[in-house]
PDB file of N, CA and C in Angstrom:
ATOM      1  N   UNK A   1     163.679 166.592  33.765  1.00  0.00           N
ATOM      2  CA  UNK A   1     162.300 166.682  34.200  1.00  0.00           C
ATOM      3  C   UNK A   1     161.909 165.376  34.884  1.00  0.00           C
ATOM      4  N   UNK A   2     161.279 165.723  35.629  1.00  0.00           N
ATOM      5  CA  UNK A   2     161.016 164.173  36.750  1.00  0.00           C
ATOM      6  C   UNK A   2     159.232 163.539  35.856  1.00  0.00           C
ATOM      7  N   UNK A   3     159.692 162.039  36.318  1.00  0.00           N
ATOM      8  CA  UNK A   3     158.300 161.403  35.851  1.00  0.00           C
ATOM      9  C   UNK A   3     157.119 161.582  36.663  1.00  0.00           C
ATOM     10  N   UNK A   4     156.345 162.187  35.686  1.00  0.00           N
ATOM     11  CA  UNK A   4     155.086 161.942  36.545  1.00  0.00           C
ATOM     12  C   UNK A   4     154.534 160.474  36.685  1.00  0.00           C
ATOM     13  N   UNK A   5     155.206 159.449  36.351  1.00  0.00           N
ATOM     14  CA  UNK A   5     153.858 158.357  36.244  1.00  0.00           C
ATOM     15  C   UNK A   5     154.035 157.514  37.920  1.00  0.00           C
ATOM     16  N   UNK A   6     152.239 156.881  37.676  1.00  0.00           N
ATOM     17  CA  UNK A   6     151.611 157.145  39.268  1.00  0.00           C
ATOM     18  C   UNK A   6     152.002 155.338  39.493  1.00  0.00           C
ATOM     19  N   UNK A   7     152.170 155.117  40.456  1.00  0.00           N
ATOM     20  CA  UNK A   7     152.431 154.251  41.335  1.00  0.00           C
ATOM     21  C   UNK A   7     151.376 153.647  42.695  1.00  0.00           C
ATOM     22  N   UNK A   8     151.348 152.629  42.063  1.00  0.00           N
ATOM     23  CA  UNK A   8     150.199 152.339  43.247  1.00  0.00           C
ATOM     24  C   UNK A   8     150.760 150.465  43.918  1.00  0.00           C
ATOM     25  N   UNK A   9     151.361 150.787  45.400  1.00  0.00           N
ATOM     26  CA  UNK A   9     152.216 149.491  45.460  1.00  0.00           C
ATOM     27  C   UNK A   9     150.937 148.514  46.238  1.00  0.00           C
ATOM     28  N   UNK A  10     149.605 148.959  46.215  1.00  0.00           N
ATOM     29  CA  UNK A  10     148.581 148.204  46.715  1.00  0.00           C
ATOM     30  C   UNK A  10     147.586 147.754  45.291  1.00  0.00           C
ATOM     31  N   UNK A  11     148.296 147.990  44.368  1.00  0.00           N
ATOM     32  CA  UNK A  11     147.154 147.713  42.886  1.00  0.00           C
ATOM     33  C   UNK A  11     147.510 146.246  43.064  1.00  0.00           C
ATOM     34  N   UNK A  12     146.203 145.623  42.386  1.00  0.00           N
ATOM     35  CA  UNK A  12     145.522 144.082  41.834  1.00  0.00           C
ATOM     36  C   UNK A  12     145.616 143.674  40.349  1.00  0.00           C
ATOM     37  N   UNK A  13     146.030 142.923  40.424  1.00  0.00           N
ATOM     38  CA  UNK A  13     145.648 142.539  38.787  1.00  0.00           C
ATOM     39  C   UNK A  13     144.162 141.837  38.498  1.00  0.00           C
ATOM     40  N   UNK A  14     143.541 142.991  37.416  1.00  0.00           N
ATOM     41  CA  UNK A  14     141.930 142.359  37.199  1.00  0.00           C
ATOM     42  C   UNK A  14     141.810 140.891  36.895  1.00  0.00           C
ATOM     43  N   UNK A  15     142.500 139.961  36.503  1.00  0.00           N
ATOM     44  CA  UNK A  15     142.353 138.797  36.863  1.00  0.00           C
ATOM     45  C   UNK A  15     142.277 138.309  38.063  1.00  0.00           C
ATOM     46  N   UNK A  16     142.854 138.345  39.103  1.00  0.00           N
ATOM     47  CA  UNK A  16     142.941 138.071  40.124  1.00  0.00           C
ATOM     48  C   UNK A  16     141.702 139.017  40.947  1.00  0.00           C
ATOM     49  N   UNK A  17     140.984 139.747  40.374  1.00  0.00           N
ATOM     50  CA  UNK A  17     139.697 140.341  40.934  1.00  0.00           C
ATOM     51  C   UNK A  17     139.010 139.370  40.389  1.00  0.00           C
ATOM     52  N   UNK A  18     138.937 139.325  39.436  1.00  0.00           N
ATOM     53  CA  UNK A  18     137.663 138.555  38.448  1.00  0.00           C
ATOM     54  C   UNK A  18     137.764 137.047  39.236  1.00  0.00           C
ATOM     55  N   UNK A  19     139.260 136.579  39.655  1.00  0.00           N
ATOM     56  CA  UNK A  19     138.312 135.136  40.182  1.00  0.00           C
ATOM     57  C   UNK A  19     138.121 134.871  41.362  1.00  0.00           C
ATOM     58  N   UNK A  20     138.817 136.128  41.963  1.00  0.00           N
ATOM     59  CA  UNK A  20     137.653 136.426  43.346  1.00  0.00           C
ATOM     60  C   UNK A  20     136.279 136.672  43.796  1.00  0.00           C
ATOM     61  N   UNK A  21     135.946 137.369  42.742  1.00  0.00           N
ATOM     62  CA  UNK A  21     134.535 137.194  42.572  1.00  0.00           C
ATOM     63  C   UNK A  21     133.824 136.099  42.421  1.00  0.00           C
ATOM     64  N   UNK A  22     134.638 135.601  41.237  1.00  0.00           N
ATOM     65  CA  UNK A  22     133.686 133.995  40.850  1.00  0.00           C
ATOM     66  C   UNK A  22     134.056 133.052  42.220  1.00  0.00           C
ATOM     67  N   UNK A  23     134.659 132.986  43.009  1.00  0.00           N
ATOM     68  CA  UNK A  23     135.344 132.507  44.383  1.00  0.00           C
ATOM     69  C   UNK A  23     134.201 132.546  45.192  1.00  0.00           C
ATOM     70  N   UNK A  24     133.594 134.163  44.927  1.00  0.00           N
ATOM     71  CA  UNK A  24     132.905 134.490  46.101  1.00  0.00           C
ATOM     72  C   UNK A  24     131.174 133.955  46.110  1.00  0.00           C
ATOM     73  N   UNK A  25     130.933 134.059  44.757  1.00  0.00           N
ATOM     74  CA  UNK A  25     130.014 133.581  43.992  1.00  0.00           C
ATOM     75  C   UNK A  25     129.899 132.028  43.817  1.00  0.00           C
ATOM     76  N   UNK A  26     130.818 131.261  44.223  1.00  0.00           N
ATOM     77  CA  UNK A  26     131.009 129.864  44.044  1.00  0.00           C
ATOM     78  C   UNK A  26     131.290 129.234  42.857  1.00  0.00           C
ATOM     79  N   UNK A  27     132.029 130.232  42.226  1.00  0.00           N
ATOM     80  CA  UNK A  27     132.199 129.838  40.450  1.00  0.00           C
ATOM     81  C   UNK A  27     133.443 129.951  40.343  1.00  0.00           C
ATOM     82  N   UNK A  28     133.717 129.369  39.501  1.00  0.00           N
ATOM     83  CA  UNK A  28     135.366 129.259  38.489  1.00  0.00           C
ATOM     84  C   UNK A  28     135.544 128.902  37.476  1.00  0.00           C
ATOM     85  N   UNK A  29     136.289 129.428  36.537  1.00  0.00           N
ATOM     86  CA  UNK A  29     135.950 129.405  35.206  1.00  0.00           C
ATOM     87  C   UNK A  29     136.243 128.139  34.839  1.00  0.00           C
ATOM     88  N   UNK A  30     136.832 127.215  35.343  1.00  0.00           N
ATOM     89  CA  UNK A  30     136.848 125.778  35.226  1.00  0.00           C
ATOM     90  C   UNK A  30     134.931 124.870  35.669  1.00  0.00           C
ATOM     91  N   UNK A  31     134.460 125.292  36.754  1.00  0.00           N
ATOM     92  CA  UNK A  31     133.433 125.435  36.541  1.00  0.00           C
ATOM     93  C   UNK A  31     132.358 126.077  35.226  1.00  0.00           C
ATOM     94  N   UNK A  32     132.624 127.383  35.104  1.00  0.00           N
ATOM     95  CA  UNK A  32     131.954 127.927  34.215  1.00  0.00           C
ATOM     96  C   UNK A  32     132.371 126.685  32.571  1.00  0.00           C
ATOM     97  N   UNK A  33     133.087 126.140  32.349  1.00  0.00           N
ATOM     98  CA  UNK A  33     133.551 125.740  31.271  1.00  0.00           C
ATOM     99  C   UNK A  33     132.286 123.956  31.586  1.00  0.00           C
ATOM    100  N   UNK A  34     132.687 123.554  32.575  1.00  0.00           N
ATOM    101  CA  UNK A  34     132.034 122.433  33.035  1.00  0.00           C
ATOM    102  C   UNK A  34     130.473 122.394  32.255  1.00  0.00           C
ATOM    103  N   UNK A  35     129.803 123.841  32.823  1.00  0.00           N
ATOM    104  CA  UNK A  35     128.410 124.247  32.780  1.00  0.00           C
ATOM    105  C   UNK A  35     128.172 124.444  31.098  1.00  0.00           C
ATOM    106  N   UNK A  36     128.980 124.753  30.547  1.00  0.00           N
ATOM    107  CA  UNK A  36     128.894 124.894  29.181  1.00  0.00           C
ATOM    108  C   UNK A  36     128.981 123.365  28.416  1.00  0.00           C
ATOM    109  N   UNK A  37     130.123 122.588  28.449  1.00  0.00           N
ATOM    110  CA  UNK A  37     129.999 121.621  28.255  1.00  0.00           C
ATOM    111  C   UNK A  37     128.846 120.649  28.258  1.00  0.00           C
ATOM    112  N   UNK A  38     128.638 120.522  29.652  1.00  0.00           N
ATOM    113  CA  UNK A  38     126.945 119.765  29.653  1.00  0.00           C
ATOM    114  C   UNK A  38     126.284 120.306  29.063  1.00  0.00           C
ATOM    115  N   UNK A  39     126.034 121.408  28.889  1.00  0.00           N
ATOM    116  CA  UNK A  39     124.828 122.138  28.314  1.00  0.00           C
ATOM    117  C   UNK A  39     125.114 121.409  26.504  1.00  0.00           C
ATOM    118  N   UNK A  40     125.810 121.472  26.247  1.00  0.00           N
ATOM    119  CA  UNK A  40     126.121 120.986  24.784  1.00  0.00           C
ATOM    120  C   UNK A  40     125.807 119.727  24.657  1.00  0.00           C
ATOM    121  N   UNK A  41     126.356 118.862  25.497  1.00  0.00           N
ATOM    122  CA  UNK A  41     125.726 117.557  25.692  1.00  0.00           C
ATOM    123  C   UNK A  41     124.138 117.001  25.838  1.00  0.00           C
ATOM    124  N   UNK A  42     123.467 118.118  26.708  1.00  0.00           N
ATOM    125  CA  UNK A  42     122.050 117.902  26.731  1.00  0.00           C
ATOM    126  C   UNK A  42     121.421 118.388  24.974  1.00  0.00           C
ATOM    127  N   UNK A  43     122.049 119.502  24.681  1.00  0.00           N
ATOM    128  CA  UNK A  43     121.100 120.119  23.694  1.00  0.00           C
ATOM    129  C   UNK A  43     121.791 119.745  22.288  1.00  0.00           C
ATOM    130  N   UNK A  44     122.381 119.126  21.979  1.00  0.00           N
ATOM    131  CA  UNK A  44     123.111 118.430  21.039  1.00  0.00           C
ATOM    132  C   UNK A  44     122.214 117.097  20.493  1.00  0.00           C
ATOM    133  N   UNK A  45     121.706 117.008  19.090  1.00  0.00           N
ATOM    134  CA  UNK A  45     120.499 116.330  19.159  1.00  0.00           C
ATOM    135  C   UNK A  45     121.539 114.843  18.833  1.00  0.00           C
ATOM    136  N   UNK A  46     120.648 113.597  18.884  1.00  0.00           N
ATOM    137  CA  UNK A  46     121.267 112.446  18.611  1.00  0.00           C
ATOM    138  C   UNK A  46     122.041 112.307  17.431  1.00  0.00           C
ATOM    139  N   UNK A  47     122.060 112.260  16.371  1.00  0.00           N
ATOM    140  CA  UNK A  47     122.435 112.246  15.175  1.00  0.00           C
ATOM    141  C   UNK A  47     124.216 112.522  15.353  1.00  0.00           C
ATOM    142  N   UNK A  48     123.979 113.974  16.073  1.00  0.00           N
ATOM    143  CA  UNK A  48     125.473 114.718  16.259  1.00  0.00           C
ATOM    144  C   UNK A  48     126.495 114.087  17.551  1.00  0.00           C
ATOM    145  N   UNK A  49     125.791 113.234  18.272  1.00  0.00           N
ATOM    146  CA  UNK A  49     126.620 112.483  19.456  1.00  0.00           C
ATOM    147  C   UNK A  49     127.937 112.265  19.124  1.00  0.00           C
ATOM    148  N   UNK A  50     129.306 112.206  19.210  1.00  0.00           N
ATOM    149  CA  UNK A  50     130.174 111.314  19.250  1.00  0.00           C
ATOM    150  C   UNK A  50     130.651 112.373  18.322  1.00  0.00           C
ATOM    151  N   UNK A  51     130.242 112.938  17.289  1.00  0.00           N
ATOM    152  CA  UNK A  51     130.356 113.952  15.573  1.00  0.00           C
ATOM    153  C   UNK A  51     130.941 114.951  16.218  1.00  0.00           C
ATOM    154  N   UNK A  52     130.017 115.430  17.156  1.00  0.00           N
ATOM    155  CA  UNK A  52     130.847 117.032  17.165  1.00  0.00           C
ATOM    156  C   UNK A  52     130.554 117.451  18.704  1.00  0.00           C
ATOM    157  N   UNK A  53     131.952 117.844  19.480  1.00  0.00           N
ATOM    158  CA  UNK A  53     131.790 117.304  20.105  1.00  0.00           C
ATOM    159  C   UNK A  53     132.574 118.948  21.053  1.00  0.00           C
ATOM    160  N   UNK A  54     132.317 119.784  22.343  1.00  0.00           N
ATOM    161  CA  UNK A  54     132.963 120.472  22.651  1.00  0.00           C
ATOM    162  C   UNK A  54     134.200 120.232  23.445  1.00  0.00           C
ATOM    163  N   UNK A  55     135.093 121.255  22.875  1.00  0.00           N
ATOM    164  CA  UNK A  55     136.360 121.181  23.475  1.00  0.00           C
ATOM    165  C   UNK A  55     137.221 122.633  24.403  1.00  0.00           C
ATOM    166  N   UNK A  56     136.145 123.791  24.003  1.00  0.00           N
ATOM    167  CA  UNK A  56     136.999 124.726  24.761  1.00  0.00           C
ATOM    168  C   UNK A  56     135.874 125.684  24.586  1.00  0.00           C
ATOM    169  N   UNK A  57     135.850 126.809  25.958  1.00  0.00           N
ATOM    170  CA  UNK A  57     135.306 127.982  25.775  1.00  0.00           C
ATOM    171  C   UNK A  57     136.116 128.886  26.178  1.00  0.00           C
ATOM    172  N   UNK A  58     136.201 130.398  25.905  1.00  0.00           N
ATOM    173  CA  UNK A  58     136.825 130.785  26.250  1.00  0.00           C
ATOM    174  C   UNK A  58     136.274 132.479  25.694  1.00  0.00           C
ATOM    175  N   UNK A  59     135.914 133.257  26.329  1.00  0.00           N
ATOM    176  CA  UNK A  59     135.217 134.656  25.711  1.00  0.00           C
ATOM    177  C   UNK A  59     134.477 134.767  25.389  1.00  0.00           C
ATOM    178  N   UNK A  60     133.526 133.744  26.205  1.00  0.00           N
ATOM    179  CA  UNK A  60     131.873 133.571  24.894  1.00  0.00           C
ATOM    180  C   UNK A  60     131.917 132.960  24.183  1.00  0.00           C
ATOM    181  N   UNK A  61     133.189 131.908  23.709  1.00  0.00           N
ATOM    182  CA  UNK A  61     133.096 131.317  22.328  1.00  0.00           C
ATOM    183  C   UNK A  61     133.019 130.006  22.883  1.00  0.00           C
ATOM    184  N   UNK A  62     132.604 128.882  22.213  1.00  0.00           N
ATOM    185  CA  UNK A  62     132.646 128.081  22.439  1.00  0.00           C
ATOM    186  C   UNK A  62     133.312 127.350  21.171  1.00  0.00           C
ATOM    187  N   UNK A  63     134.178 126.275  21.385  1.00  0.00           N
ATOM    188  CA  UNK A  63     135.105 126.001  20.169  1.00  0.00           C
ATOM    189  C   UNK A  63     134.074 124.149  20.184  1.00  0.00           C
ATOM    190  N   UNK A  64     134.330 123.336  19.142  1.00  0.00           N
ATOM    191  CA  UNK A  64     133.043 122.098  18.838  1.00  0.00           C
ATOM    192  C   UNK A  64     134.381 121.477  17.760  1.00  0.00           C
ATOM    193  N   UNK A  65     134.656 120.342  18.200  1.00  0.00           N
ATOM    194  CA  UNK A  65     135.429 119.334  17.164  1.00  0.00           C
ATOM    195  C   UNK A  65     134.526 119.118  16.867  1.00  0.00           C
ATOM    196  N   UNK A  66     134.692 118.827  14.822  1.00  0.00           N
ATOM    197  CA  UNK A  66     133.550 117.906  14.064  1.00  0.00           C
ATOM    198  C   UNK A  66     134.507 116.684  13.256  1.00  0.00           C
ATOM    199  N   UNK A  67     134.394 116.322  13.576  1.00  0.00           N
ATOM    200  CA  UNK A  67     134.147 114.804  12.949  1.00  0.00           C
ATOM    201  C   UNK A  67     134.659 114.464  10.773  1.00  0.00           C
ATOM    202  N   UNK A  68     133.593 115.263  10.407  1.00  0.00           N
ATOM    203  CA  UNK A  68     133.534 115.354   9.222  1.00  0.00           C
ATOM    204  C   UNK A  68     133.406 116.808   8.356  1.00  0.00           C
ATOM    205  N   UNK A  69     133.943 116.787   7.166  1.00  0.00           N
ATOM    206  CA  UNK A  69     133.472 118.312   6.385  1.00  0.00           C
ATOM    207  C   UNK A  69     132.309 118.451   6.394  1.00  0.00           C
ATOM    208  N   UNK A  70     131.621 117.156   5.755  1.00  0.00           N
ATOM    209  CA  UNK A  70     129.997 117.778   5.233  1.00  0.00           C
ATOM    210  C   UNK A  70     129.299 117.831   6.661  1.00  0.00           C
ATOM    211  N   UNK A  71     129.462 117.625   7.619  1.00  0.00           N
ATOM    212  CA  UNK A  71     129.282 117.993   8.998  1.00  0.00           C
ATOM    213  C   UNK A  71     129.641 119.179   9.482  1.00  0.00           C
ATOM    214  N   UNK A  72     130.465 119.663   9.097  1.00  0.00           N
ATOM    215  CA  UNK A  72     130.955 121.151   9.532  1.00  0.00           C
ATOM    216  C   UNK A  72     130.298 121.999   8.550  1.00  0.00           C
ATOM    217  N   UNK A  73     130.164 121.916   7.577  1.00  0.00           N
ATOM    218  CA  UNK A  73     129.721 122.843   6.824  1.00  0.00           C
ATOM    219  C   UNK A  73     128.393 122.920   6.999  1.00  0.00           C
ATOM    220  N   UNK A  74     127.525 121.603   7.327  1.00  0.00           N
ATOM    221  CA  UNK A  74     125.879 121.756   7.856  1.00  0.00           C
ATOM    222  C   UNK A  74     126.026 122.290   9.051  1.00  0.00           C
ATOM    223  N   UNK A  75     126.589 122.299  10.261  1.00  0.00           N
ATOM    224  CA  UNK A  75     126.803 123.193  11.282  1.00  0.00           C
ATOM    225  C   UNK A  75     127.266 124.455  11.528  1.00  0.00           C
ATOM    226  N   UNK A  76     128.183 124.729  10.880  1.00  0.00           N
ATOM    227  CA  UNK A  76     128.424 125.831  10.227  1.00  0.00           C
ATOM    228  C   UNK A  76     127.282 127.307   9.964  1.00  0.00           C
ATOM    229  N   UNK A  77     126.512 126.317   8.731  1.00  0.00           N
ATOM    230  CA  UNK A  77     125.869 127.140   7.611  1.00  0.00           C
ATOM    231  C   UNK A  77     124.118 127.323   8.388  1.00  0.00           C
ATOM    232  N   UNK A  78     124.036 126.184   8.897  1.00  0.00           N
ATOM    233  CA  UNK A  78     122.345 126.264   8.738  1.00  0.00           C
ATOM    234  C   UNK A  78     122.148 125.680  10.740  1.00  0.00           C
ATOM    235  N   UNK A  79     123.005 125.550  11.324  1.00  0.00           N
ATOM    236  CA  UNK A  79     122.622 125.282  12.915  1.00  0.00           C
ATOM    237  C   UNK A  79     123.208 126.033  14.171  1.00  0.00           C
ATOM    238  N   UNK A  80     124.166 127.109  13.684  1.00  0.00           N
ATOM    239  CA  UNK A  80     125.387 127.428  14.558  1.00  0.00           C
ATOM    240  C   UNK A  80     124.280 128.957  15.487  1.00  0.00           C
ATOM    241  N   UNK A  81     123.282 129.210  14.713  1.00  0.00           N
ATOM    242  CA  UNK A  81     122.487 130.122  15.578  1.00  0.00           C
ATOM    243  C   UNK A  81     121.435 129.232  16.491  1.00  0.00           C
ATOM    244  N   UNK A  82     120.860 128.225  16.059  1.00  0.00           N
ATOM    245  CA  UNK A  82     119.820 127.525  16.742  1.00  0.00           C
ATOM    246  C   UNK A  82     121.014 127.024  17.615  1.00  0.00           C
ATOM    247  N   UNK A  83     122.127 126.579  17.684  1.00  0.00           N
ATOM    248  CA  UNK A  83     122.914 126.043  18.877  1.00  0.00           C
ATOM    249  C   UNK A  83     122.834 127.023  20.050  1.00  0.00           C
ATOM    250  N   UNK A  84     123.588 128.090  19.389  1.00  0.00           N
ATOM    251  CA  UNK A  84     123.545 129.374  20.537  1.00  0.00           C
ATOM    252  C   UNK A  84     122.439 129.264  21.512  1.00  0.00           C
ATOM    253  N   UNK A  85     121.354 129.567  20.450  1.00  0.00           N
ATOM    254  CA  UNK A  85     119.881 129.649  21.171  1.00  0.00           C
ATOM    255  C   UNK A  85     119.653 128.964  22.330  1.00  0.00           C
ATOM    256  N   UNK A  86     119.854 127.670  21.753  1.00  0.00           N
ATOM    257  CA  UNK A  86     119.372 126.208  22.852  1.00  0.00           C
ATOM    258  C   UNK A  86     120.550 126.416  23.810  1.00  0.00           C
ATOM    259  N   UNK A  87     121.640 126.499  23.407  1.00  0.00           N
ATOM    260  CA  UNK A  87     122.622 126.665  24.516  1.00  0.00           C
ATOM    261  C   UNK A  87     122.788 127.950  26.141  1.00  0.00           C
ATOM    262  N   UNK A  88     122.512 129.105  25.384  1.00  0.00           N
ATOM    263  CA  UNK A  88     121.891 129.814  26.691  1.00  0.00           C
ATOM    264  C   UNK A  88     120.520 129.757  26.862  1.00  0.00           C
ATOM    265  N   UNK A  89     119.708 129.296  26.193  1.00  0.00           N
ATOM    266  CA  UNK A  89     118.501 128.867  27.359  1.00  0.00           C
ATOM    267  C   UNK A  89     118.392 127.920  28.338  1.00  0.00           C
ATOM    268  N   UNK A  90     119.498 126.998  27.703  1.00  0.00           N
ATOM    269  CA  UNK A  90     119.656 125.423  28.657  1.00  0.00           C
ATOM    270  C   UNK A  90     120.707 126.176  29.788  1.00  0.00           C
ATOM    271  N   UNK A  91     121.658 126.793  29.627  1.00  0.00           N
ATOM    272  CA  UNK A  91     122.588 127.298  30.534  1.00  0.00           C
ATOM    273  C   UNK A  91     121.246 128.310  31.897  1.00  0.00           C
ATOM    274  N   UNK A  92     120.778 129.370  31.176  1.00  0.00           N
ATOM    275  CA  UNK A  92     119.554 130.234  31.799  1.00  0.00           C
ATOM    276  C   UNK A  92     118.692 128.942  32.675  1.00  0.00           C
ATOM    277  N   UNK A  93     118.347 127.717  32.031  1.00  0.00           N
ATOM    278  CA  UNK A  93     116.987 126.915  32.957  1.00  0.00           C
ATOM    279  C   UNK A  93     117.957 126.330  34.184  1.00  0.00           C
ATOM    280  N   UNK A  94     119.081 126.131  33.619  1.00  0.00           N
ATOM    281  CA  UNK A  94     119.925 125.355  34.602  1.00  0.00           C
ATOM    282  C   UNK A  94     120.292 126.112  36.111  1.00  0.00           C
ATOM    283  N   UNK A  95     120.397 127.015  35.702  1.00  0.00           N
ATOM    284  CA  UNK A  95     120.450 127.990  37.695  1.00  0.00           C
ATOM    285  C   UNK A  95     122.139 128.056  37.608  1.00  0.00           C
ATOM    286  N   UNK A  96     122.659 127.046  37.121  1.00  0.00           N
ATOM    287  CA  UNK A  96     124.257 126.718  37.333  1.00  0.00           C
ATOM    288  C   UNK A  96     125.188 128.227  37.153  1.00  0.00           C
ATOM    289  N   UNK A  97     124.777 128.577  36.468  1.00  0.00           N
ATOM    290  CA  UNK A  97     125.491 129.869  35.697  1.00  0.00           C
ATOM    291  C   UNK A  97     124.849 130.831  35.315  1.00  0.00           C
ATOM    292  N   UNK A  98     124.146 131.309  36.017  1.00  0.00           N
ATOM    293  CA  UNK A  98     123.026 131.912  34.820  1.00  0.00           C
ATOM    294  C   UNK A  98     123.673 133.519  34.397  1.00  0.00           C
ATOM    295  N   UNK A  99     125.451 133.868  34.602  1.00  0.00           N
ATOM    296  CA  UNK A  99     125.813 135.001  33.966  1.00  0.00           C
ATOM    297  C   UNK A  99     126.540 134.871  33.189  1.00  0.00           C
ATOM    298  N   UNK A 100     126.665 133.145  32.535  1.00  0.00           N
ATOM    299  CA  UNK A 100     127.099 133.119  31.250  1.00  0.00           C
ATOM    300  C   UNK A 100     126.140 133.306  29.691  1.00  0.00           C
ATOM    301  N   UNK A 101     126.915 133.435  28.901  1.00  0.00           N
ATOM    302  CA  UNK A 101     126.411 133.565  27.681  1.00  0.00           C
ATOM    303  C   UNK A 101     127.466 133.463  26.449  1.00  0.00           C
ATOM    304  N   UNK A 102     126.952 132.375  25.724  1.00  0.00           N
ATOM    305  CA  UNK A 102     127.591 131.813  24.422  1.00  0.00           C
ATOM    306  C   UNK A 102     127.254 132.553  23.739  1.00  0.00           C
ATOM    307  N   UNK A 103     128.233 133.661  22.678  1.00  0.00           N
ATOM    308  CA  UNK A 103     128.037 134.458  22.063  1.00  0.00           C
ATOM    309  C   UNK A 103     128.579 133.893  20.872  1.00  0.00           C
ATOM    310  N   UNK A 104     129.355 133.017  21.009  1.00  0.00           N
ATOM    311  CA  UNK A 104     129.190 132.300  18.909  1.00  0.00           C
ATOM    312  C   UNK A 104     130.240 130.880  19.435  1.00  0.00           C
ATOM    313  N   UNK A 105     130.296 130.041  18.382  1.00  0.00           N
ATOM    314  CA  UNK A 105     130.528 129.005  18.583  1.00  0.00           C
ATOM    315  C   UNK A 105     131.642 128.965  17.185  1.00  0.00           C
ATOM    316  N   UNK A 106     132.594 128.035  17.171  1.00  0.00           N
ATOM    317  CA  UNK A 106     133.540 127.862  16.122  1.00  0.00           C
ATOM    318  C   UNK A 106     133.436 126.628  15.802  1.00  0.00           C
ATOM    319  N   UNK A 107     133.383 125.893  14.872  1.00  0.00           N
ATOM    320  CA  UNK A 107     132.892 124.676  14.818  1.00  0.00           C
ATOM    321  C   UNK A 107     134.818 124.477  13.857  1.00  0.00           C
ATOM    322  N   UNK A 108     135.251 123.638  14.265  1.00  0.00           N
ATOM    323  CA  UNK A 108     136.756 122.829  13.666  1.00  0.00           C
ATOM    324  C   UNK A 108     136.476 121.482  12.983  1.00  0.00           C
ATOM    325  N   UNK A 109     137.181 121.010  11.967  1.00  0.00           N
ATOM    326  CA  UNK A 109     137.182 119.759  11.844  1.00  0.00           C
ATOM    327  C   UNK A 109     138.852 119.178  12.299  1.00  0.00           C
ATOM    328  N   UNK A 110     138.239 118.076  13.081  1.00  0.00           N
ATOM    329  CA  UNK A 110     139.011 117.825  13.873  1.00  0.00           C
ATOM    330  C   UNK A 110     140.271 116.814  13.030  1.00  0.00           C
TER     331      UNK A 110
END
């Protein structure tokens, strides 16, 4: 019995769509990562400077070296939604990106 399966010698790989778009749009996810970063930097209150600190996004997530346990566990437990918050509104005021969105954050001790 012969294969039916379909063949297409003009198909794309959706990656290579996706950063054509952002290409076309003037974005790249090296950009997009940039825009996130600062944004952490602005909305990151003094106390936490130098403590905890971002290192990667990647799916909405944003990954945060900390410094210390009892630092991770107060970030963790009682700030990791008010981050979000401040973080796509600062991303939203900024114009830079405005079709990203931090959908949770992982906080590590580093």
């Amino acid at each position: 019995m012969k294969s039916l399966r379909r063949t297409n010698a003009e198909a794309v790989p959706i990656g290579d769509l996706v950063n054509q778009v952002f290409q076309k749009f003037g974005l790249s996810r090296g950009a997009e990562y940039q825009v996130v970063f600062e944004s952490w930097d602005c909305i990151v209150p003094p106390e936490f400077i130098g403590r905890a600190r971002a290192v990667s996004f990647r799916n909405g997530k944003l990954i945060v070296a900390v410094e210390s346990s009892p630092l991770l566990e107060e970030l963790k437990g009682y700030r990791m939604s008010e981050f979000i918050q401040l973080l796509n509104q600062h991303i939203q005021l900024s114009g830079n990106a405005t079709h990203l969105i931090v959908r949770g954050i992982e906080f590590r001790r580093n």
